[in-house]
PDB file of N, CA and C in Angstrom:
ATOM      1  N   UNK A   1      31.057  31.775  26.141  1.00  0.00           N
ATOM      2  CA  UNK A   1      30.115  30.776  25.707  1.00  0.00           C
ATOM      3  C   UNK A   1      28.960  30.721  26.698  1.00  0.00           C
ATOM      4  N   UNK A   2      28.051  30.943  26.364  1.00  0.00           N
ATOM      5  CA  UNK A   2      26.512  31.702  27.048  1.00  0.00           C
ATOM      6  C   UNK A   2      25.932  29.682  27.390  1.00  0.00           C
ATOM      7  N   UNK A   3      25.457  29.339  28.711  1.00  0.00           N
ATOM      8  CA  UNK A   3      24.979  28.067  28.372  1.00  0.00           C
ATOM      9  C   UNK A   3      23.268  28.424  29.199  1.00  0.00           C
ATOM     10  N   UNK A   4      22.482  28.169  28.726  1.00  0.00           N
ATOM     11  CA  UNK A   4      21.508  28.519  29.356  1.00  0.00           C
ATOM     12  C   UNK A   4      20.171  27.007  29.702  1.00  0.00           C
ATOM     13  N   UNK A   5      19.830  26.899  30.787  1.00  0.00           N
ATOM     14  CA  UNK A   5      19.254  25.907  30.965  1.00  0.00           C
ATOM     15  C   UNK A   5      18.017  26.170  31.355  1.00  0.00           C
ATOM     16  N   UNK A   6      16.745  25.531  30.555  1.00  0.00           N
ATOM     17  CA  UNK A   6      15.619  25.739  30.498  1.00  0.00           C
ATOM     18  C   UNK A   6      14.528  24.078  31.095  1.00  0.00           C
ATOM     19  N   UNK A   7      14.562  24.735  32.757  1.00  0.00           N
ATOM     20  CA  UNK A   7      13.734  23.419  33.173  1.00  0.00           C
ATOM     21  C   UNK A   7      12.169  23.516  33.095  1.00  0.00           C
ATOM     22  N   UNK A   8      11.637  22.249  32.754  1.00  0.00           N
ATOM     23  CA  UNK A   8      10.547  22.167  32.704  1.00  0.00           C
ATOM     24  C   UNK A   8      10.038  21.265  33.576  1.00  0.00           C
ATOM     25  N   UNK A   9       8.649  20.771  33.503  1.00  0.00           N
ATOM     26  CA  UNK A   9       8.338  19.484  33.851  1.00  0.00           C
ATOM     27  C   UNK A   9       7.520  18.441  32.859  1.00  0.00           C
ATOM     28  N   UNK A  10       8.128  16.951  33.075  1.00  0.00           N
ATOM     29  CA  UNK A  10       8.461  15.819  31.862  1.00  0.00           C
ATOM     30  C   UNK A  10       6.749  16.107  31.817  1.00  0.00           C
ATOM     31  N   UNK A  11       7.155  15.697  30.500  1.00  0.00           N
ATOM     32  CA  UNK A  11       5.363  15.272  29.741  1.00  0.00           C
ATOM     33  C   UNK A  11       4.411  16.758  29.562  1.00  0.00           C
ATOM     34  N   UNK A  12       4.828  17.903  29.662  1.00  0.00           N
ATOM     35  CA  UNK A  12       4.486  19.048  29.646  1.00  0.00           C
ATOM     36  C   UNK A  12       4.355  19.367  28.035  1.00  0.00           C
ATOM     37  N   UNK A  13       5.701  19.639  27.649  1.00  0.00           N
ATOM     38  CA  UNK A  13       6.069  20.485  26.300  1.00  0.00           C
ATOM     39  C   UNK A  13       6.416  19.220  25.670  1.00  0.00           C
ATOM     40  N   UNK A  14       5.648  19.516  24.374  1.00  0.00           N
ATOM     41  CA  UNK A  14       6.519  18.196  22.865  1.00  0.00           C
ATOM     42  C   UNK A  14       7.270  18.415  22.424  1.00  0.00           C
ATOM     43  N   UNK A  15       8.454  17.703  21.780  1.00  0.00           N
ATOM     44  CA  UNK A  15       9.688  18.119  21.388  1.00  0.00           C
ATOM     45  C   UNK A  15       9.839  19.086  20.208  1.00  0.00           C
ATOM     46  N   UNK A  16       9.001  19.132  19.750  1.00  0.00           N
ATOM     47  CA  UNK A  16       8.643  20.536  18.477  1.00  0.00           C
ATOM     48  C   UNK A  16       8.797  21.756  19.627  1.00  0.00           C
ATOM     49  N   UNK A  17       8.008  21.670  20.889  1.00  0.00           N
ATOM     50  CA  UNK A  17       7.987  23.239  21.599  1.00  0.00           C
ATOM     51  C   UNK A  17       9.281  23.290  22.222  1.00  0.00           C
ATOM     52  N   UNK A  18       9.958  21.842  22.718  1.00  0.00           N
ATOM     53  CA  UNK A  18      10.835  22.525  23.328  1.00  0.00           C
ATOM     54  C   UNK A  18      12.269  22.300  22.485  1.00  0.00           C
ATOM     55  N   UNK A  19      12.240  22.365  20.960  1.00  0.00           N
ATOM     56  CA  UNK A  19      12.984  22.414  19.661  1.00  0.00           C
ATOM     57  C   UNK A  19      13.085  23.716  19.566  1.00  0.00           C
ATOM     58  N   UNK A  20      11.758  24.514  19.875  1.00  0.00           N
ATOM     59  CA  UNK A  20      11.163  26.095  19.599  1.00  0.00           C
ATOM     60  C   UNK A  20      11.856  26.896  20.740  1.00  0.00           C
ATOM     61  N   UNK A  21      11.732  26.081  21.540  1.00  0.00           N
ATOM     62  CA  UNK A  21      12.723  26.936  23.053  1.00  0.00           C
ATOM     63  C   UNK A  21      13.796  26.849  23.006  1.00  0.00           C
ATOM     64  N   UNK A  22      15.210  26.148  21.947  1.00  0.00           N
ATOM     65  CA  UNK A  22      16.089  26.343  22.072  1.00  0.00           C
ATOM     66  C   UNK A  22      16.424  26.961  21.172  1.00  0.00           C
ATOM     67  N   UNK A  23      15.686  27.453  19.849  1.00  0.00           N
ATOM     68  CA  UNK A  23      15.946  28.194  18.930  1.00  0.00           C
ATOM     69  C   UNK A  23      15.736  29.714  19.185  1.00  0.00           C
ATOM     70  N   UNK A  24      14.634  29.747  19.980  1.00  0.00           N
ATOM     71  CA  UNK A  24      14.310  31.029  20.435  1.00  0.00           C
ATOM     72  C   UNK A  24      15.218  31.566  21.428  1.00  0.00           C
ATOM     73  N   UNK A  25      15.264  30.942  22.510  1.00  0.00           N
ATOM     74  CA  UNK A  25      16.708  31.760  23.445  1.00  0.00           C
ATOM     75  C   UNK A  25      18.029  32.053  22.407  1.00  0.00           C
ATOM     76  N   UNK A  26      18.285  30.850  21.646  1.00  0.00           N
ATOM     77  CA  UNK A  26      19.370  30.902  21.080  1.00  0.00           C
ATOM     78  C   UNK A  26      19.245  32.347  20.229  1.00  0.00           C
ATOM     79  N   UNK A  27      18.418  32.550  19.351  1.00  0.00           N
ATOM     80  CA  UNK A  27      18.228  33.808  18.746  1.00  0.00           C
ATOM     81  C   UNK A  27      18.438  35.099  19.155  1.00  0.00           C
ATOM     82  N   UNK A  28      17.185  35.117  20.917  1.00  0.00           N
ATOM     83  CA  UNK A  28      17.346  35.923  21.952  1.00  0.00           C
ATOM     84  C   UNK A  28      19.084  36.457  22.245  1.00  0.00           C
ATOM     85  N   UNK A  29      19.837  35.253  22.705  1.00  0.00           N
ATOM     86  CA  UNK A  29      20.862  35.700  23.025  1.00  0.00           C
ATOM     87  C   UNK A  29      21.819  36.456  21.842  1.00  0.00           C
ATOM     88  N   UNK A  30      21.837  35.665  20.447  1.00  0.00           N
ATOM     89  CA  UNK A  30      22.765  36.253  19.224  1.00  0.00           C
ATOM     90  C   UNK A  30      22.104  37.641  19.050  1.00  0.00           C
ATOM     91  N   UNK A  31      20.580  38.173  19.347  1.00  0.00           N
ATOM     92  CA  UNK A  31      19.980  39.700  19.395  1.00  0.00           C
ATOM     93  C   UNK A  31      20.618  40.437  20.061  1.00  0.00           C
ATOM     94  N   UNK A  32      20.930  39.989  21.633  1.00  0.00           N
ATOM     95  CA  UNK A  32      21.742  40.635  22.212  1.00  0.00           C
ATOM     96  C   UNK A  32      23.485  40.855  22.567  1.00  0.00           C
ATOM     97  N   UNK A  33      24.215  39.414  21.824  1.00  0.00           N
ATOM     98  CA  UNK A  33      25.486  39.968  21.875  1.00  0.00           C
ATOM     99  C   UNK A  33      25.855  39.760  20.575  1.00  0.00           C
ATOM    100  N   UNK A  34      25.061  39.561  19.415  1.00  0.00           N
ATOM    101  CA  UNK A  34      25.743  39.684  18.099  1.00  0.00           C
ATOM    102  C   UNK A  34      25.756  37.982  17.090  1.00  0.00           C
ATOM    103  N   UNK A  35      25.713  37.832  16.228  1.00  0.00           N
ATOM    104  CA  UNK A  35      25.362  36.811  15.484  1.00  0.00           C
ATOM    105  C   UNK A  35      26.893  35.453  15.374  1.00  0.00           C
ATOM    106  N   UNK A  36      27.958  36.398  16.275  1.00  0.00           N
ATOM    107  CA  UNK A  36      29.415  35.545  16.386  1.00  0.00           C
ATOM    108  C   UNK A  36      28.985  34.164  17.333  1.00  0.00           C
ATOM    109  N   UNK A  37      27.701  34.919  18.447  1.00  0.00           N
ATOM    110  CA  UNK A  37      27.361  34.266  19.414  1.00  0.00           C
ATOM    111  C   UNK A  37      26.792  32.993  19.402  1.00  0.00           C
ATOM    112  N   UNK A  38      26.373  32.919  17.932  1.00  0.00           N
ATOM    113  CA  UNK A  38      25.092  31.504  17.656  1.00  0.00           C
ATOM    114  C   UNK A  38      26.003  30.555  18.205  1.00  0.00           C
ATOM    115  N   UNK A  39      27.072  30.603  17.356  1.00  0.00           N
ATOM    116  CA  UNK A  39      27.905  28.937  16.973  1.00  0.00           C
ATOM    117  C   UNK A  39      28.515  28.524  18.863  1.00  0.00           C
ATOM    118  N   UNK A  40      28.587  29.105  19.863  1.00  0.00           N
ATOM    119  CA  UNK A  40      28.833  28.719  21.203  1.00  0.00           C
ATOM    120  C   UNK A  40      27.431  29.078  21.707  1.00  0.00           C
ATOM    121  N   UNK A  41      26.133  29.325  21.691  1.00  0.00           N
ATOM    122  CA  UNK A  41      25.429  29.307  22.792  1.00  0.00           C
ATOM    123  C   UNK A  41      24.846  27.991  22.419  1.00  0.00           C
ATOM    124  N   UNK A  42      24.967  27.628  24.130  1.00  0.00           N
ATOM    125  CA  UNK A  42      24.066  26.306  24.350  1.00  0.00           C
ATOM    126  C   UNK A  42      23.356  26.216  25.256  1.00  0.00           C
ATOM    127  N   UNK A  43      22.131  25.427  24.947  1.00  0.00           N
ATOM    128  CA  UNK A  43      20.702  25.664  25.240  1.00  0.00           C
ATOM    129  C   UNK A  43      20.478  24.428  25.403  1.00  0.00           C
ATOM    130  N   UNK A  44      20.077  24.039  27.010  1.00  0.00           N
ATOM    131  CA  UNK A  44      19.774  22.770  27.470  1.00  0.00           C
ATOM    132  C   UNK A  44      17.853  22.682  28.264  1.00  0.00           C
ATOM    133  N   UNK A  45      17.318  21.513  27.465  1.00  0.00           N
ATOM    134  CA  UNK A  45      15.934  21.731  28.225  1.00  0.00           C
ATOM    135  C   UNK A  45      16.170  20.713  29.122  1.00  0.00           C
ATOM    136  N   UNK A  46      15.823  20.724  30.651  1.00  0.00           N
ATOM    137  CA  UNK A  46      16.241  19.707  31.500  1.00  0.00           C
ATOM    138  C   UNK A  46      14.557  19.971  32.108  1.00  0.00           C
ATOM    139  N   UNK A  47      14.222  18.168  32.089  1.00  0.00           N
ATOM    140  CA  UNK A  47      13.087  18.031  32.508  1.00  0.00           C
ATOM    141  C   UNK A  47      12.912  17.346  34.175  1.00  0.00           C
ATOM    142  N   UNK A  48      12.050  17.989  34.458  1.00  0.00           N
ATOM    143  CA  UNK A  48      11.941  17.281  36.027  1.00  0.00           C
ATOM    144  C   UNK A  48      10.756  16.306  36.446  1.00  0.00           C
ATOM    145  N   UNK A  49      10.737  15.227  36.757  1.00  0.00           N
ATOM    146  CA  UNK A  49       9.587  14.197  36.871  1.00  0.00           C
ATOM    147  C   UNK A  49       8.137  14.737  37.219  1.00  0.00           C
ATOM    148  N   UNK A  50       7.324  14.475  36.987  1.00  0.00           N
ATOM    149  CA  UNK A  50       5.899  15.671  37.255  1.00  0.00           C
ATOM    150  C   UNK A  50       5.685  14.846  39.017  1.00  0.00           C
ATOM    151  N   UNK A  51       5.258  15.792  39.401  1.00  0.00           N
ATOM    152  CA  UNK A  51       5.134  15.907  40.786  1.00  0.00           C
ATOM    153  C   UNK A  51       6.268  15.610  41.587  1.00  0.00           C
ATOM    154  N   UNK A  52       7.514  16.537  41.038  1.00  0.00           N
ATOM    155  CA  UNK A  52       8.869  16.479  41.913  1.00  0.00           C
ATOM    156  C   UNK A  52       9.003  17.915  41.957  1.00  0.00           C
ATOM    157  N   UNK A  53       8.660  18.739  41.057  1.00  0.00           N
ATOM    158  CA  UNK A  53       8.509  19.945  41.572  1.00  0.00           C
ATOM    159  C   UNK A  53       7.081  20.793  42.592  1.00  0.00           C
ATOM    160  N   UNK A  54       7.815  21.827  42.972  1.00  0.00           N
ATOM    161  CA  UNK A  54       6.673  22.506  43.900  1.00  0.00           C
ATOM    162  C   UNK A  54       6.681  23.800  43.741  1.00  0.00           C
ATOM    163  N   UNK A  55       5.623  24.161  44.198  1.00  0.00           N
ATOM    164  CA  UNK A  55       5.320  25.830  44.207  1.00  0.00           C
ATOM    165  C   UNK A  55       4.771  25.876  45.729  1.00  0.00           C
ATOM    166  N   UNK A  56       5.276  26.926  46.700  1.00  0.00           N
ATOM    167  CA  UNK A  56       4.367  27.360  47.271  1.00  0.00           C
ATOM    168  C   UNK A  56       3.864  25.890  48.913  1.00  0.00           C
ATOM    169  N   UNK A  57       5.233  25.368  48.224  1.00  0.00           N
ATOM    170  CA  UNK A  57       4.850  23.905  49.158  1.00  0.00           C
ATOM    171  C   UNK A  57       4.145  22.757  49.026  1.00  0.00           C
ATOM    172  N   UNK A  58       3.320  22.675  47.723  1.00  0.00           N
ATOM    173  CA  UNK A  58       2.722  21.950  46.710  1.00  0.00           C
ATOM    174  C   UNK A  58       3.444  21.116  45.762  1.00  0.00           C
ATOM    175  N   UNK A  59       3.027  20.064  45.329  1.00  0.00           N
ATOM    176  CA  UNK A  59       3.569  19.568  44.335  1.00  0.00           C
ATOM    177  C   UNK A  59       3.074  19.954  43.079  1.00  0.00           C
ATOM    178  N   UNK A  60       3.877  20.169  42.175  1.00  0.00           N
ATOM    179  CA  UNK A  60       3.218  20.377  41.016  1.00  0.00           C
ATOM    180  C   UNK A  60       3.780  19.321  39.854  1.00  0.00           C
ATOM    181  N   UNK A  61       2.119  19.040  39.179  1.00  0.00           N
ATOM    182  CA  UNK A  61       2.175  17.928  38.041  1.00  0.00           C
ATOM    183  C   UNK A  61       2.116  18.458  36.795  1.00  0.00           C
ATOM    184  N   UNK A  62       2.192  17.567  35.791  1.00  0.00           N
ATOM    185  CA  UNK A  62       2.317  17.616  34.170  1.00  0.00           C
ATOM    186  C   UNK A  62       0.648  18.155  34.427  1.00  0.00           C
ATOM    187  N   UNK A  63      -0.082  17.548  34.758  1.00  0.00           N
ATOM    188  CA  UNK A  63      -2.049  17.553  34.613  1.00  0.00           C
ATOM    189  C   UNK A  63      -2.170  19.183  35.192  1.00  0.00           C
ATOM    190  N   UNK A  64      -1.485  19.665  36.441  1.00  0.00           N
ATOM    191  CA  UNK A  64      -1.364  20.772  37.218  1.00  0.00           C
ATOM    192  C   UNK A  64      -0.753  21.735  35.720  1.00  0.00           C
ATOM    193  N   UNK A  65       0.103  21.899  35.012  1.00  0.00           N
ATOM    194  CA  UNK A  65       0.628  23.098  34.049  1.00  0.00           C
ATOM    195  C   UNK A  65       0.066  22.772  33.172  1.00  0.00           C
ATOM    196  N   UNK A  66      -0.711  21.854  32.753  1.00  0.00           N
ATOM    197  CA  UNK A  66      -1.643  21.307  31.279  1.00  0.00           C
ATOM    198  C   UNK A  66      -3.114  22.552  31.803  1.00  0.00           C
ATOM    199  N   UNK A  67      -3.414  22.013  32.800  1.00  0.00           N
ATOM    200  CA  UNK A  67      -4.538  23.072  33.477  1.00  0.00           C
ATOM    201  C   UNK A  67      -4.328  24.271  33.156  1.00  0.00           C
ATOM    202  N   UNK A  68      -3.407  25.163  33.712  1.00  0.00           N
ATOM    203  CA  UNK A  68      -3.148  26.371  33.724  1.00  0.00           C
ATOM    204  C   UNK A  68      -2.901  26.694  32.319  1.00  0.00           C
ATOM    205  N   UNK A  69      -2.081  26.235  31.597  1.00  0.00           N
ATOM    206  CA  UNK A  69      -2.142  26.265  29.657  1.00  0.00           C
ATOM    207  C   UNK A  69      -3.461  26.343  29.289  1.00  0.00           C
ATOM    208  N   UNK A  70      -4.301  25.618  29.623  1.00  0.00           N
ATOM    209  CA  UNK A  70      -6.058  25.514  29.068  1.00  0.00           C
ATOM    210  C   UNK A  70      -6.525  26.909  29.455  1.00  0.00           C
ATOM    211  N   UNK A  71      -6.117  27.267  30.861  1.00  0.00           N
ATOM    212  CA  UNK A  71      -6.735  28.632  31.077  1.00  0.00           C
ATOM    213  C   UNK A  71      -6.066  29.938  30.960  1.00  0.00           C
ATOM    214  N   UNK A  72      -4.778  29.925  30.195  1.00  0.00           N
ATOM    215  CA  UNK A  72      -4.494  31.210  29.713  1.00  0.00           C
ATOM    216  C   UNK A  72      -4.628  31.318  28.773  1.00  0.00           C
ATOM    217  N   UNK A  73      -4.898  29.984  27.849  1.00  0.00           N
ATOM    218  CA  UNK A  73      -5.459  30.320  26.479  1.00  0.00           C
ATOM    219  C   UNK A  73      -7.086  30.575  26.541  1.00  0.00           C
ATOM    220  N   UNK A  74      -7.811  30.209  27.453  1.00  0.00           N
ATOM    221  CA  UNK A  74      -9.293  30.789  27.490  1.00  0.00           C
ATOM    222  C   UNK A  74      -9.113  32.031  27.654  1.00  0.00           C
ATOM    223  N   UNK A  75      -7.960  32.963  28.625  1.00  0.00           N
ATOM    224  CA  UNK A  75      -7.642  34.193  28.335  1.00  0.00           C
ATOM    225  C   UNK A  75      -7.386  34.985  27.191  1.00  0.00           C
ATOM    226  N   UNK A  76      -6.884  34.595  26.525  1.00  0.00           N
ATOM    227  CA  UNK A  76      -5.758  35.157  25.396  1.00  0.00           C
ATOM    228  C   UNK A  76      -6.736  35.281  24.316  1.00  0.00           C
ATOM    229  N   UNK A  77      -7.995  34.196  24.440  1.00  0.00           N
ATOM    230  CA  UNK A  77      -8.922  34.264  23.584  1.00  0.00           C
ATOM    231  C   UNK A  77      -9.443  35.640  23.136  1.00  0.00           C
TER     232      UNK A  77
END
């Protein structure tokens, strides 16, 4: 039984995206060990308070990964 935990930080992703992130790993994983796998994999999104995580020795906020989202989609453009 595959359990996979997907942290984020709170106020980031809406519950539609991170609805989309447990369907998608979940898929991911039944691709790779077979479709027996759906009914036991579990897929947890665990959120962390914005500015409790860090990078680099920094804190990083919800406003801090909202930023960086704005500018990889000016990329992707």
């Amino acid at each position: 039984m595959p359990l996979v935990d997907i942290h984020v930080i709170e106020g980031v992703f809406s519950k539609a995206e991170k609805q989309n992130m447990i369907k998608k790993v979940t898929d991911t994983m039944v691709e790779i060990e077979g479709e027996a796998l759906r009914g036991v994999t579990w897929v947890r999104v665990r959120e962390t308070a914005s500015g409790e995580w860090g990078i680099g020795g920094q804190p990083l906020s919800a406003e801090n990964v909202k930023a960086m989202q704005a500018q990889n989609n000016k990329i992707a453009v």
